[in-house]
PDB file of N, CA and C in Angstrom:
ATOM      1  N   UNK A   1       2.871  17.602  -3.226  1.00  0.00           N
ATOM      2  CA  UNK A   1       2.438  16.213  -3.245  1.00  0.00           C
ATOM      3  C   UNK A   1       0.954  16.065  -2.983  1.00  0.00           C
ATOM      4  N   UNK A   2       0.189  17.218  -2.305  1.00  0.00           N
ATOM      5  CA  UNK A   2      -1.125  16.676  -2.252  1.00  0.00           C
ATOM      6  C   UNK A   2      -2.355  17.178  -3.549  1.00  0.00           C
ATOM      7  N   UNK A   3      -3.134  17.125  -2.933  1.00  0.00           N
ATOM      8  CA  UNK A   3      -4.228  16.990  -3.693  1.00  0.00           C
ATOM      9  C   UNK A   3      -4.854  18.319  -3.603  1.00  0.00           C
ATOM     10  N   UNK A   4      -4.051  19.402  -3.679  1.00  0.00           N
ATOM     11  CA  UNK A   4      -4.928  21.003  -3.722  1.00  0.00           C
ATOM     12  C   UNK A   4      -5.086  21.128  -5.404  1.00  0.00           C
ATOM     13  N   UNK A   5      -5.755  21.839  -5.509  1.00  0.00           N
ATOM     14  CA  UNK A   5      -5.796  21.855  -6.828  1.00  0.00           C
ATOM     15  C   UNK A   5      -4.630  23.696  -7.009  1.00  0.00           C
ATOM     16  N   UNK A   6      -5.143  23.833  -6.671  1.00  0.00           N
ATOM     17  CA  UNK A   6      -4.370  25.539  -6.808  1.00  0.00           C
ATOM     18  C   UNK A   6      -2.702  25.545  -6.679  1.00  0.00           C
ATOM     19  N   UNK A   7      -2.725  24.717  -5.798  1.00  0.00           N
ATOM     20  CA  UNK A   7      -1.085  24.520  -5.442  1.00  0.00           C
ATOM     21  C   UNK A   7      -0.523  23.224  -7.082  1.00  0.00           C
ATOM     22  N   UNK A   8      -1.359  22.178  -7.619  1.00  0.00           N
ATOM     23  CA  UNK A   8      -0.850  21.781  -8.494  1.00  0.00           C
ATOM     24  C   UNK A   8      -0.894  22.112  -9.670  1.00  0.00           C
ATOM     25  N   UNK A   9      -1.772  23.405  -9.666  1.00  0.00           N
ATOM     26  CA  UNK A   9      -1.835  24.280 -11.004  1.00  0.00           C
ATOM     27  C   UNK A   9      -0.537  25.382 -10.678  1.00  0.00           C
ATOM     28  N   UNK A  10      -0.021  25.953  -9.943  1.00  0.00           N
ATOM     29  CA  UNK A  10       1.131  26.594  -9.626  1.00  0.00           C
ATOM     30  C   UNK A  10       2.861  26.017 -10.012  1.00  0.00           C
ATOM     31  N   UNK A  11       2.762  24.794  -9.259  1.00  0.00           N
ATOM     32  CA  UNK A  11       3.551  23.820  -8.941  1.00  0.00           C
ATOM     33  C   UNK A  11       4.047  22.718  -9.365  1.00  0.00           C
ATOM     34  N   UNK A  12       2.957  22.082 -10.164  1.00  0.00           N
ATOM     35  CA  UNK A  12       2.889  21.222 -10.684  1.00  0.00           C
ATOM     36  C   UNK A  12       2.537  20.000  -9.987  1.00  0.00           C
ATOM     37  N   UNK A  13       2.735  18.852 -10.064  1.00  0.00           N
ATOM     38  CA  UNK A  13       2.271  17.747  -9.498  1.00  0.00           C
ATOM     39  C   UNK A  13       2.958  16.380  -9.930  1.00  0.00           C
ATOM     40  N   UNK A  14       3.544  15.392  -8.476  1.00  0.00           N
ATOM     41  CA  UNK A  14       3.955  14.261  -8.630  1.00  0.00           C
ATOM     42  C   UNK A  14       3.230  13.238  -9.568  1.00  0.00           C
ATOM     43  N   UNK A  15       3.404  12.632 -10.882  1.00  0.00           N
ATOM     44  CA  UNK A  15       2.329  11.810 -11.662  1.00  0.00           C
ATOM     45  C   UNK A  15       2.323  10.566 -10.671  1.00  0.00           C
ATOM     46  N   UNK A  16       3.981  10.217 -10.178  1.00  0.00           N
ATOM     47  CA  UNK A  16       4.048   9.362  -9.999  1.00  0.00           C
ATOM     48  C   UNK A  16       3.003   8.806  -8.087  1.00  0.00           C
ATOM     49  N   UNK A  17       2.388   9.850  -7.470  1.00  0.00           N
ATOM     50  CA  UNK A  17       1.830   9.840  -6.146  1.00  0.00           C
ATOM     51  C   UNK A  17       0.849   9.213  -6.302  1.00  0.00           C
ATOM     52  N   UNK A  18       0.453   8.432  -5.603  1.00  0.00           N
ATOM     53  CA  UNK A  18      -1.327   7.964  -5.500  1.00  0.00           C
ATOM     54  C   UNK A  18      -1.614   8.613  -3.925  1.00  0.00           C
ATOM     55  N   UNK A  19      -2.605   8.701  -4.059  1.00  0.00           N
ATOM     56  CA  UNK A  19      -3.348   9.614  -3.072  1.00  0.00           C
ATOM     57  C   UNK A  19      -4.743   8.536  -2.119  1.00  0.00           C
ATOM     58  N   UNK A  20      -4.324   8.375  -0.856  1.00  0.00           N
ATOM     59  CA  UNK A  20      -5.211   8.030   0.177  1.00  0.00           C
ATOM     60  C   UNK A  20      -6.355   9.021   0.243  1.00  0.00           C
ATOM     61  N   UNK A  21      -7.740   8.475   0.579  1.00  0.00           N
ATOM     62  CA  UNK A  21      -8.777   9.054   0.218  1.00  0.00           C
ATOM     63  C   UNK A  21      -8.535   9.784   1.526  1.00  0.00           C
ATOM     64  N   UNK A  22      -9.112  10.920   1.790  1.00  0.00           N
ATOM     65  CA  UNK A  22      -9.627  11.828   3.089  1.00  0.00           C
ATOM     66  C   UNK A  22     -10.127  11.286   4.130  1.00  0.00           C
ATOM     67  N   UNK A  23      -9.345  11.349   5.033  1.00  0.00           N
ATOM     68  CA  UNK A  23     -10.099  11.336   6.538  1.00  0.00           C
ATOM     69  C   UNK A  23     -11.451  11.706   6.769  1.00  0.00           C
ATOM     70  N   UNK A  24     -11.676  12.902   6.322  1.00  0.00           N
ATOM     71  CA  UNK A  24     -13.137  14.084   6.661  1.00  0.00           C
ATOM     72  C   UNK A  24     -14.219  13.058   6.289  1.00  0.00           C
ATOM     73  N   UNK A  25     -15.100  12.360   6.237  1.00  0.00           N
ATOM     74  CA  UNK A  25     -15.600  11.707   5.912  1.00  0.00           C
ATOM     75  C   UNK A  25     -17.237  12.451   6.395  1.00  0.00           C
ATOM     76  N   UNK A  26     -18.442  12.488   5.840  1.00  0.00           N
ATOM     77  CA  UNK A  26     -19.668  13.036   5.920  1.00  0.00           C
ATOM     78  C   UNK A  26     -20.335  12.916   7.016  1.00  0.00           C
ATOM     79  N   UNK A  27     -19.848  11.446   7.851  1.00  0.00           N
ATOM     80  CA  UNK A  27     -20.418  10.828   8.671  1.00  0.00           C
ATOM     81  C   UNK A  27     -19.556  11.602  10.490  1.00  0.00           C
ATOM     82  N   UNK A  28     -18.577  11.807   9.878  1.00  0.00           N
ATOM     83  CA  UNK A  28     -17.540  12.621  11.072  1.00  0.00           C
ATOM     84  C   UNK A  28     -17.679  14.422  10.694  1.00  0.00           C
ATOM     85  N   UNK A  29     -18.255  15.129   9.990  1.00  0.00           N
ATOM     86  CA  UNK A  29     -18.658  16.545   9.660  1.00  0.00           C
ATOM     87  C   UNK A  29     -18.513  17.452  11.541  1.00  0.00           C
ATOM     88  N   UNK A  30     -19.494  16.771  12.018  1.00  0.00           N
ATOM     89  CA  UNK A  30     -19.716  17.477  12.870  1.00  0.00           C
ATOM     90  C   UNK A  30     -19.590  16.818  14.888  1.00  0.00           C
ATOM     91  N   UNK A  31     -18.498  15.379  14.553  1.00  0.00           N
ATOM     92  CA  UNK A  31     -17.624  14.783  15.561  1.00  0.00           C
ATOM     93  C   UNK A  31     -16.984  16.061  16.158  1.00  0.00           C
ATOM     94  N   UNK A  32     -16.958  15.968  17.504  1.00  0.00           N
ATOM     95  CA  UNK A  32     -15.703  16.827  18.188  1.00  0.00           C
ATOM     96  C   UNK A  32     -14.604  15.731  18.964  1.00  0.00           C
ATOM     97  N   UNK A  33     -13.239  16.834  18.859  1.00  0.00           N
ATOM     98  CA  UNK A  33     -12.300  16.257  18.940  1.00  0.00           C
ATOM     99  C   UNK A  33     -12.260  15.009  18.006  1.00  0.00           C
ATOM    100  N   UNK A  34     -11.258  13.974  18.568  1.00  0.00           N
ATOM    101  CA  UNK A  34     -10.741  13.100  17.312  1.00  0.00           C
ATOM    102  C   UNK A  34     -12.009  11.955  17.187  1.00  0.00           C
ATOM    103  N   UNK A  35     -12.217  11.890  15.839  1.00  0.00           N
ATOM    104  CA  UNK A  35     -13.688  10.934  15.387  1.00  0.00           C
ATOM    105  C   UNK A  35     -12.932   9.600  15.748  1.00  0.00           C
ATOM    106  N   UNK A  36     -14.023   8.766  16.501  1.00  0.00           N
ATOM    107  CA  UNK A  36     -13.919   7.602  16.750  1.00  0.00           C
ATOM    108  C   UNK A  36     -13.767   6.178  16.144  1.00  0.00           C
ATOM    109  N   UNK A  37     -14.381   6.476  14.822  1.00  0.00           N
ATOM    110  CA  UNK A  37     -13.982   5.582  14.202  1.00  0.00           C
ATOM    111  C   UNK A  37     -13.712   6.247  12.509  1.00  0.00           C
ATOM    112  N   UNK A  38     -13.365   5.693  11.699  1.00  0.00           N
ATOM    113  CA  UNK A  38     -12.546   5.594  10.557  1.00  0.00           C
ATOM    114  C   UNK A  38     -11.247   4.766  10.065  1.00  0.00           C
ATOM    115  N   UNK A  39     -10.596   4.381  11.248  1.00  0.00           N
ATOM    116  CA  UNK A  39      -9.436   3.751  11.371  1.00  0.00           C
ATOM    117  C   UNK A  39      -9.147   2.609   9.854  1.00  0.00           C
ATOM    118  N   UNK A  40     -10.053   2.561   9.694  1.00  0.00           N
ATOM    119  CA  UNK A  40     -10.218   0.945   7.922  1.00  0.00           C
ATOM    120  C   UNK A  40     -10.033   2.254   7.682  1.00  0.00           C
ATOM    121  N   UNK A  41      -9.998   3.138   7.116  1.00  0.00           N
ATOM    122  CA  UNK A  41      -9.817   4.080   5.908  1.00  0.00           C
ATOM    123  C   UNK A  41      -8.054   4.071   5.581  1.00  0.00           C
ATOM    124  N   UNK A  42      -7.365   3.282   6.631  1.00  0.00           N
ATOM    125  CA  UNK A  42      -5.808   3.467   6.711  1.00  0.00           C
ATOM    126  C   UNK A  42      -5.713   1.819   5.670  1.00  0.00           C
ATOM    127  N   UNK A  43      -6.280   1.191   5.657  1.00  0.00           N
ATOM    128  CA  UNK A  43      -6.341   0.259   5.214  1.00  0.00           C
ATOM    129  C   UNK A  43      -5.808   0.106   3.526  1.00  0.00           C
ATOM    130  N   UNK A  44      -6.582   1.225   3.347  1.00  0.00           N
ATOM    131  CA  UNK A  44      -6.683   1.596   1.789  1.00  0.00           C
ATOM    132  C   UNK A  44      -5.082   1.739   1.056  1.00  0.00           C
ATOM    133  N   UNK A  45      -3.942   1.961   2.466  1.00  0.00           N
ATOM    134  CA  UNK A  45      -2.550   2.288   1.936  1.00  0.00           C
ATOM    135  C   UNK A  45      -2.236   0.650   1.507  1.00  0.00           C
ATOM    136  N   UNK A  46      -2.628  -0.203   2.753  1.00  0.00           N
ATOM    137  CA  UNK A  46      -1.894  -1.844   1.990  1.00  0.00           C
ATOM    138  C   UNK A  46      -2.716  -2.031   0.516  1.00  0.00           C
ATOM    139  N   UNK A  47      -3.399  -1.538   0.038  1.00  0.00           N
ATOM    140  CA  UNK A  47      -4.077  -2.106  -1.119  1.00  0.00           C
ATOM    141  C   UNK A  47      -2.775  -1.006  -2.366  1.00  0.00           C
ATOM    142  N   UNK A  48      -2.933  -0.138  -1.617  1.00  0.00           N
ATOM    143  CA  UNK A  48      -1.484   0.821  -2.952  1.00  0.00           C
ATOM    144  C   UNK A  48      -0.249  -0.039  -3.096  1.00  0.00           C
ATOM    145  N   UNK A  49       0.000   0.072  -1.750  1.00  0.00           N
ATOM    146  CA  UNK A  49       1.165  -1.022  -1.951  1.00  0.00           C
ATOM    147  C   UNK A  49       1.241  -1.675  -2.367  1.00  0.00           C
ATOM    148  N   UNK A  50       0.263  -2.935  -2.474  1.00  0.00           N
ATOM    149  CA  UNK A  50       0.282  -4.357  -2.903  1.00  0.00           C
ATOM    150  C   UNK A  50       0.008  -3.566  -4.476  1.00  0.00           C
ATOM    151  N   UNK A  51      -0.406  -3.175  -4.681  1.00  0.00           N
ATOM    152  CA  UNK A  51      -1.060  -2.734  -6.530  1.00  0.00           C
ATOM    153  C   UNK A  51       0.754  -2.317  -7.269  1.00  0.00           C
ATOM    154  N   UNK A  52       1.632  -1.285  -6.095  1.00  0.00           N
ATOM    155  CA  UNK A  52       2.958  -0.949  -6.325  1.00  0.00           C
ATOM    156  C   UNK A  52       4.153  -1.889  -6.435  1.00  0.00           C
ATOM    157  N   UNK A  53       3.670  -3.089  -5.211  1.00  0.00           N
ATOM    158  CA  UNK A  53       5.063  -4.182  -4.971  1.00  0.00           C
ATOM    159  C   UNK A  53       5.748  -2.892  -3.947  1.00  0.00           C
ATOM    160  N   UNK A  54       5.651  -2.888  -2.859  1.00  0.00           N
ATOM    161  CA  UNK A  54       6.683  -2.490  -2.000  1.00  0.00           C
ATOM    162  C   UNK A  54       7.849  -2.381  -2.124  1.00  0.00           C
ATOM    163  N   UNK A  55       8.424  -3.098  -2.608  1.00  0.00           N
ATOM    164  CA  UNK A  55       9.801  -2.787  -3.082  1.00  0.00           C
ATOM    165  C   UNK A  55      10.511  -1.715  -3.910  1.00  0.00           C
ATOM    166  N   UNK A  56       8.826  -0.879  -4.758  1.00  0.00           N
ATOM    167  CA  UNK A  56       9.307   0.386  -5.496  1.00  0.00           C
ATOM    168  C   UNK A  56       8.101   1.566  -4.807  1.00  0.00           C
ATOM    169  N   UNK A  57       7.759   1.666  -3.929  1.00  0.00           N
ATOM    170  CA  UNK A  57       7.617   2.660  -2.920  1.00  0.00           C
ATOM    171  C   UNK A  57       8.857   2.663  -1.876  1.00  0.00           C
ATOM    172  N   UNK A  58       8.690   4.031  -2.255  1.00  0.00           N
ATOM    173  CA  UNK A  58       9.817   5.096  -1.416  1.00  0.00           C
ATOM    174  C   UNK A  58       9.316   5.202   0.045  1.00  0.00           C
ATOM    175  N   UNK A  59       8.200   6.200   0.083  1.00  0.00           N
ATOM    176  CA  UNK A  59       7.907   7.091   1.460  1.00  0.00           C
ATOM    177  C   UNK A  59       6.135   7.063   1.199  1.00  0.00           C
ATOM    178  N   UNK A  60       5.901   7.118   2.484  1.00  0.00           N
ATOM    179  CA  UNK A  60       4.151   7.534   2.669  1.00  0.00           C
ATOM    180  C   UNK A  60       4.547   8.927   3.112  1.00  0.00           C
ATOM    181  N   UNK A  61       3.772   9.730   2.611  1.00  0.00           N
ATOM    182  CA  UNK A  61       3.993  11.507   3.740  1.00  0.00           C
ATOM    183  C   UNK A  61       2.676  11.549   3.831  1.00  0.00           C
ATOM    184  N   UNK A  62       2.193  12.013   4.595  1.00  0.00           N
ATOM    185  CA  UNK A  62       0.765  12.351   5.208  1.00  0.00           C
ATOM    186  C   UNK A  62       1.167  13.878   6.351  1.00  0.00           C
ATOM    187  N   UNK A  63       0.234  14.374   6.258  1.00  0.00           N
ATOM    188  CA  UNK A  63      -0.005  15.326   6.851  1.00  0.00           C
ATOM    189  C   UNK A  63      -1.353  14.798   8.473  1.00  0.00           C
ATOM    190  N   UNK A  64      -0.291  14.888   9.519  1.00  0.00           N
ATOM    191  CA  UNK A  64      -1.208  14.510  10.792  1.00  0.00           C
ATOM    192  C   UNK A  64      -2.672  14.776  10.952  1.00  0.00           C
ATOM    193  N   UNK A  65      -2.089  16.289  10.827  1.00  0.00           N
ATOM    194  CA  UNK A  65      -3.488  17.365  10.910  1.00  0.00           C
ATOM    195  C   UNK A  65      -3.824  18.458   9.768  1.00  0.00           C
ATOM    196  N   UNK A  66      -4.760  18.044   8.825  1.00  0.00           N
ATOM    197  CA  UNK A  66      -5.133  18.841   7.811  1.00  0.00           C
ATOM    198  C   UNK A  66      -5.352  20.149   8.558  1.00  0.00           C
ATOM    199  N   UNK A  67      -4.551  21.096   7.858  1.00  0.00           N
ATOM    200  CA  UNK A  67      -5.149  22.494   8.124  1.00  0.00           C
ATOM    201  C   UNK A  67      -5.675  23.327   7.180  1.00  0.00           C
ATOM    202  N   UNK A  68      -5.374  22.704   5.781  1.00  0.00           N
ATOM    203  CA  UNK A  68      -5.916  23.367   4.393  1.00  0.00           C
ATOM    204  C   UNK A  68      -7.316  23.306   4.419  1.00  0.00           C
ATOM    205  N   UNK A  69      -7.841  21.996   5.177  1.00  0.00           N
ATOM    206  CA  UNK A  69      -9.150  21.426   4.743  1.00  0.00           C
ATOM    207  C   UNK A  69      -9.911  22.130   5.986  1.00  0.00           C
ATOM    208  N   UNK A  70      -9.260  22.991   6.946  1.00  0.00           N
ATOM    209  CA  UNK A  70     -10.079  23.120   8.552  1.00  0.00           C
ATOM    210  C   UNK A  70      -9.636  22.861   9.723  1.00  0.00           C
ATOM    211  N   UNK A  71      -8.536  22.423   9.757  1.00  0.00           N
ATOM    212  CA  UNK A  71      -8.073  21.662  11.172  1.00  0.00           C
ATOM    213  C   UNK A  71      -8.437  20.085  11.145  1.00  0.00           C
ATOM    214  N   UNK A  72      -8.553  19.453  10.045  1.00  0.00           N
ATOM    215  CA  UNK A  72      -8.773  18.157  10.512  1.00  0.00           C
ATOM    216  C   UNK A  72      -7.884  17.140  10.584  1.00  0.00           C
ATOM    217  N   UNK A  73      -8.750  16.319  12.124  1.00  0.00           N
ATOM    218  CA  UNK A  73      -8.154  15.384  12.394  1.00  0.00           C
ATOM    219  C   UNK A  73      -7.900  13.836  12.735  1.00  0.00           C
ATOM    220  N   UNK A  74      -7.678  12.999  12.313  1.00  0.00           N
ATOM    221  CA  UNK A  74      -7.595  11.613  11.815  1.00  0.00           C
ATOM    222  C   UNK A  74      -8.164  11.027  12.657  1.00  0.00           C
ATOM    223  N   UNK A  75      -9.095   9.862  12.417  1.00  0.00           N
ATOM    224  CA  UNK A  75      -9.570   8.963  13.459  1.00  0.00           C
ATOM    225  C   UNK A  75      -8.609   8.276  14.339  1.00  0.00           C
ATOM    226  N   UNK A  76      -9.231   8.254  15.345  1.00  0.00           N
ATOM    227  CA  UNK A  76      -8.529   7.451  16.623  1.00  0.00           C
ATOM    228  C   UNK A  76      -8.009   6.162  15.857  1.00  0.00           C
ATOM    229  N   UNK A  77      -6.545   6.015  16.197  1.00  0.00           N
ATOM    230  CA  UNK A  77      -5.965   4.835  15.712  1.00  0.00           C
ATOM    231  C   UNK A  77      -5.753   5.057  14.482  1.00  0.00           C
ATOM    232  N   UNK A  78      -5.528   5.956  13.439  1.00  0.00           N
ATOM    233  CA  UNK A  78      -5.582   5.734  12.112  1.00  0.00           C
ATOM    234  C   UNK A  78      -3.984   6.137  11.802  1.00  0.00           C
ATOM    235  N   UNK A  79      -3.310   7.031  12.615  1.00  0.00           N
ATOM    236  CA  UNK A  79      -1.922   7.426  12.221  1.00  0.00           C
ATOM    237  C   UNK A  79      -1.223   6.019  12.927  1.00  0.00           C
ATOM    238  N   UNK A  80      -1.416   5.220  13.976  1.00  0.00           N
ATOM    239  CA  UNK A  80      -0.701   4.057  14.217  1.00  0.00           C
ATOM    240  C   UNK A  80      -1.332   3.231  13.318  1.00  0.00           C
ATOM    241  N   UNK A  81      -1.977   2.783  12.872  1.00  0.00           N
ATOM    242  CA  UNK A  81      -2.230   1.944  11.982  1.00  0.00           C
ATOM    243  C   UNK A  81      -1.279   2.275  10.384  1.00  0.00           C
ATOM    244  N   UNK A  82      -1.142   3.492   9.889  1.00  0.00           N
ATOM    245  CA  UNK A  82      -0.884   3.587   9.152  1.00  0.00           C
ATOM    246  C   UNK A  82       1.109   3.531   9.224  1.00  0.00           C
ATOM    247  N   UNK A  83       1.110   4.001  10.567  1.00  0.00           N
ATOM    248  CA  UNK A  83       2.855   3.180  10.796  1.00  0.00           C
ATOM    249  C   UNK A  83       2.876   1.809  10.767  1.00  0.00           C
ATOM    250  N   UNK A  84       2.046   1.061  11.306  1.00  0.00           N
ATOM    251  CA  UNK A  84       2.280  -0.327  11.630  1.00  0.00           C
ATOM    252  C   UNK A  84       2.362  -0.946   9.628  1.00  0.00           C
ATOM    253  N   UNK A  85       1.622  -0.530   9.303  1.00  0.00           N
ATOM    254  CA  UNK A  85       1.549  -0.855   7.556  1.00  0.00           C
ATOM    255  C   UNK A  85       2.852  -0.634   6.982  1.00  0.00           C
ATOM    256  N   UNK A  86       3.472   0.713   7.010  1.00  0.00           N
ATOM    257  CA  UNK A  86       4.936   1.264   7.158  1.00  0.00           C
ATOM    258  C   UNK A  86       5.845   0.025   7.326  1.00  0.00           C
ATOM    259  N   UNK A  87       6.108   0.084   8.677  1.00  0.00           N
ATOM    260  CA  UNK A  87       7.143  -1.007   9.057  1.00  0.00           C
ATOM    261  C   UNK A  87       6.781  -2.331   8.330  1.00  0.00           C
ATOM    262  N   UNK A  88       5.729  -2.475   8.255  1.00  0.00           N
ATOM    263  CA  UNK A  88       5.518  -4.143   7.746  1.00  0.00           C
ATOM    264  C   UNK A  88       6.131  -4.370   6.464  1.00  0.00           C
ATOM    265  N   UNK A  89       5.797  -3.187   5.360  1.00  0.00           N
ATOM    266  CA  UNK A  89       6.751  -3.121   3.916  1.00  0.00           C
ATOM    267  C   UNK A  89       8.066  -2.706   4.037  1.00  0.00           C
ATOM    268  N   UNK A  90       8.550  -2.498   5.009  1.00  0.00           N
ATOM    269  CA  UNK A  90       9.644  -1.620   5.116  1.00  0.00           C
ATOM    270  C   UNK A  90       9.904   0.057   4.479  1.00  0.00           C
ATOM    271  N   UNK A  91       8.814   0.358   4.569  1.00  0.00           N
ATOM    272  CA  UNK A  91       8.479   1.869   3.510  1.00  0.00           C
ATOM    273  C   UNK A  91       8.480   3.442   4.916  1.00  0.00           C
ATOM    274  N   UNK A  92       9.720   4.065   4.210  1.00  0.00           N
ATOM    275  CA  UNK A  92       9.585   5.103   5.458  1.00  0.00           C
ATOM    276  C   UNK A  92       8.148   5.857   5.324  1.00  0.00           C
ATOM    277  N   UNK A  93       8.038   6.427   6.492  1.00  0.00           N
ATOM    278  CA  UNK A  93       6.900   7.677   6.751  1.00  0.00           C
ATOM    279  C   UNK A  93       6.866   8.481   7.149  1.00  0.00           C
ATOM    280  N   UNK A  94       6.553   9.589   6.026  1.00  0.00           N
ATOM    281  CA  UNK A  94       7.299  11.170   6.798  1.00  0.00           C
ATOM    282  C   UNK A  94       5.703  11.664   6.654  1.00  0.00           C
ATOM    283  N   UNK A  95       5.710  12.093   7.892  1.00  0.00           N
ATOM    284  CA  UNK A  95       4.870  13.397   8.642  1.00  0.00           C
ATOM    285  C   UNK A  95       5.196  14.831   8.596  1.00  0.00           C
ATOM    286  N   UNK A  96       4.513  15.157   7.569  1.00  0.00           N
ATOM    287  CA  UNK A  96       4.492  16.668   7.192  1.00  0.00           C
ATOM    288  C   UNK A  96       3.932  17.457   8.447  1.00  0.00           C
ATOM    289  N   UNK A  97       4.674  17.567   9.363  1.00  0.00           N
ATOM    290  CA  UNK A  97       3.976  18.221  10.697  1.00  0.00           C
ATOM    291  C   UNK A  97       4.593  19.777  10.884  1.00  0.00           C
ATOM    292  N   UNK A  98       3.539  20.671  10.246  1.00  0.00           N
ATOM    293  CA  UNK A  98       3.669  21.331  10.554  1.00  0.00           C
ATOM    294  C   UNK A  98       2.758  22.848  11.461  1.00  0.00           C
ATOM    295  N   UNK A  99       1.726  22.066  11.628  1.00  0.00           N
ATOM    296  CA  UNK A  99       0.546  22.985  12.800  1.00  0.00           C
ATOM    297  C   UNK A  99       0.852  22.165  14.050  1.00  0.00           C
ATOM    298  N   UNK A 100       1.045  21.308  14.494  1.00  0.00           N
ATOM    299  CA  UNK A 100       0.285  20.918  16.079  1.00  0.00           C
ATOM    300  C   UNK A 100       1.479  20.998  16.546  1.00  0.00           C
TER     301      UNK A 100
END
C-alpha cells in the first residue's frame, strides 16, 4: 500500500489508494525526538475524504513510525488528530505497527 517504489515494482500497487503526503518535512530534517509542529499535515486526510464521500472509504493504514524512510516520526499530535478525523467519518484505522 505505500509509496516505495521497489516494493510496487515487485508487488504491484493499490490504484485504488491515495496517499497522505510525508511527515519528514525539510523544515523538521534535523528536529530531535518528536517535531513539534506539523500536526495540519493530518489535515490533508479530511480533504481525501471529502473528494471520496466517506461512505466509500474503507480504512486509513498509516505506519506510526517510518522505518523505510529512517526512523521517522510524526509530529506531536498528528496520529490523534488523524484518529479524531477517523471516528468523525466513521472510517476504521489500522496502524501498521510494526518497529516501536
Amino acid at each position: 500500500m505505500g509509496g516505495i517504489g521497489l516494493n510496487r515494482k515487485m508487488y504491484g500497487s493499490l490504484e485504488e489508494a491515495d496517499h497522505l503526503r510525508h511527515t519528514l518535512l525539510a523544515e523538521f530534517t534535523f528536529s530531535r525526538g518528536i517535531p513539534g509542529q506539523g500536526i495540519e499535515l493530518a489535515e490533508e486526510l479530511e480533504e481525501i475524504i471529502a473528494l471520496h464521500d466517506a461512505s466509500s472509504v474503507a480504512a486509513v493504514t498509516l505506519e506510526p513510525v517510518s522505518v523505510s524512510g529512517g526512523v521517522i516520526i510524526p509530529p506531536a499530535g498528528y496520529l490523534k488528530r488523524i484518529r479524531e478525523i477517523c471516528n468523525k467519518h466513521e472510517v476504521l484505522l489500522i496502524l501498521d505497527e510494526v518497529i516501536t
